[in-house]
Protein backbone atom coordinates (compact mmCIF):
# COMPACT_ATOMS: atom_id res chain seq x y z
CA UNK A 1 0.00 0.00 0.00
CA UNK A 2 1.34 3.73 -1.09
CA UNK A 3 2.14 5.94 1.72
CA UNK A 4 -0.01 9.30 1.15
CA UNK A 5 1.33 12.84 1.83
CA UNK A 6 0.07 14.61 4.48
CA UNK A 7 -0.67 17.00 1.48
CA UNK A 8 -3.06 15.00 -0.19
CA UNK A 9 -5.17 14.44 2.89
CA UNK A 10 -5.78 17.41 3.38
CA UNK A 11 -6.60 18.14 -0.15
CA UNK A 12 -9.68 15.42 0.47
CA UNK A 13 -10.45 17.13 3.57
CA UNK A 14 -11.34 20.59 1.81
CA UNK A 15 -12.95 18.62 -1.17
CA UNK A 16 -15.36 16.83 1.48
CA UNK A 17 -15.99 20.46 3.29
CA UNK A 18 -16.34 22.09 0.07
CA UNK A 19 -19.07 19.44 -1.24
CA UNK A 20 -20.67 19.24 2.20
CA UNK A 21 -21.11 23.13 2.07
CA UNK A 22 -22.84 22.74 -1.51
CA UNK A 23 -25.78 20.67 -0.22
CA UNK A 24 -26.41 24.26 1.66
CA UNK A 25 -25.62 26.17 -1.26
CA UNK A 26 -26.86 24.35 -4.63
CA UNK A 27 -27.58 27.20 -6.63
CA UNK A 28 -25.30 29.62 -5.57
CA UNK A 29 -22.50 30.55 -7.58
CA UNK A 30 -20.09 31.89 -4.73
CA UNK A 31 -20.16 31.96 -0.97
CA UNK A 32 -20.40 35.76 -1.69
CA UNK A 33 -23.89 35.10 -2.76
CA UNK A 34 -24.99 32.74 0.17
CA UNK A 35 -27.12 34.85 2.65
CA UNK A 36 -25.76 35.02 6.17
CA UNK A 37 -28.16 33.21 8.29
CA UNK A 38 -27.37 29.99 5.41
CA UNK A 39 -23.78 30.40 5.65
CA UNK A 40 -23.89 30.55 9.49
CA UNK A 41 -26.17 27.38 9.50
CA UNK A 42 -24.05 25.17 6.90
CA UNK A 43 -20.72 26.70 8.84
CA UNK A 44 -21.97 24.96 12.52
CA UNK A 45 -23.38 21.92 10.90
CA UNK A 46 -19.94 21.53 9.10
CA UNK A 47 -18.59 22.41 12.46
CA UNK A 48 -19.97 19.65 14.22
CA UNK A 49 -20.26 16.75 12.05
CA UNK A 50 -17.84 13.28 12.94
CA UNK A 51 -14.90 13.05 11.02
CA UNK A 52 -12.79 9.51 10.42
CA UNK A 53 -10.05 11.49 9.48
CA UNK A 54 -10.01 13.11 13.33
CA UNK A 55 -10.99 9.75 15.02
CA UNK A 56 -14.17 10.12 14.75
CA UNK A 57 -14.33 13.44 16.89
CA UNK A 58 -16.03 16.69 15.52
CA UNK A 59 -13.78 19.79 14.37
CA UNK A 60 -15.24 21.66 16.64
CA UNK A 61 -14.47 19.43 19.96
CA UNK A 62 -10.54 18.95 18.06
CA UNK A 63 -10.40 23.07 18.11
CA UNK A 64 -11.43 22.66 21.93
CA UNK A 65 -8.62 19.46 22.59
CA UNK A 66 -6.12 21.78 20.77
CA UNK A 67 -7.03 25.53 22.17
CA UNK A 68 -6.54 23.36 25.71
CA UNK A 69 -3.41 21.67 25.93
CA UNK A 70 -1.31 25.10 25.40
């Protein structure tokens, strides 16, 4: 099995946040476009979903874990 670079992952990562923020945004060209309350909404849902590439933790409780231990 090919080793990855730690480039790559995170390449997936911000294709799987950027598709997971279209479902909010279908027909909207730009975030520019998206209206606040929408952004805000799809932004904290992102926020809190699990995430296999975080063992299984959210990114919002791996923000706390990190902000913490300094």
């Amino acid at each position: 099995m090919e080793a990855r670079s730690p480039c790559s992952d995170f390449r997936d990562f911000e294709k799987l946040s950027n598709g997971l923020l279209r479902r909010f945004a279908e027909r909207v060209r730009s975030v520019d476009g998206m209206p606040a309350k929408l952004y805000a909404k799809a932004a904290d849902w992102n926020s809190n979903l699990l995430r296999k590439i975080l063992g299984y933790r959210t990114p919002a409780e791996m923000f706390e874990i990190m902000s913490t231990s300094r």
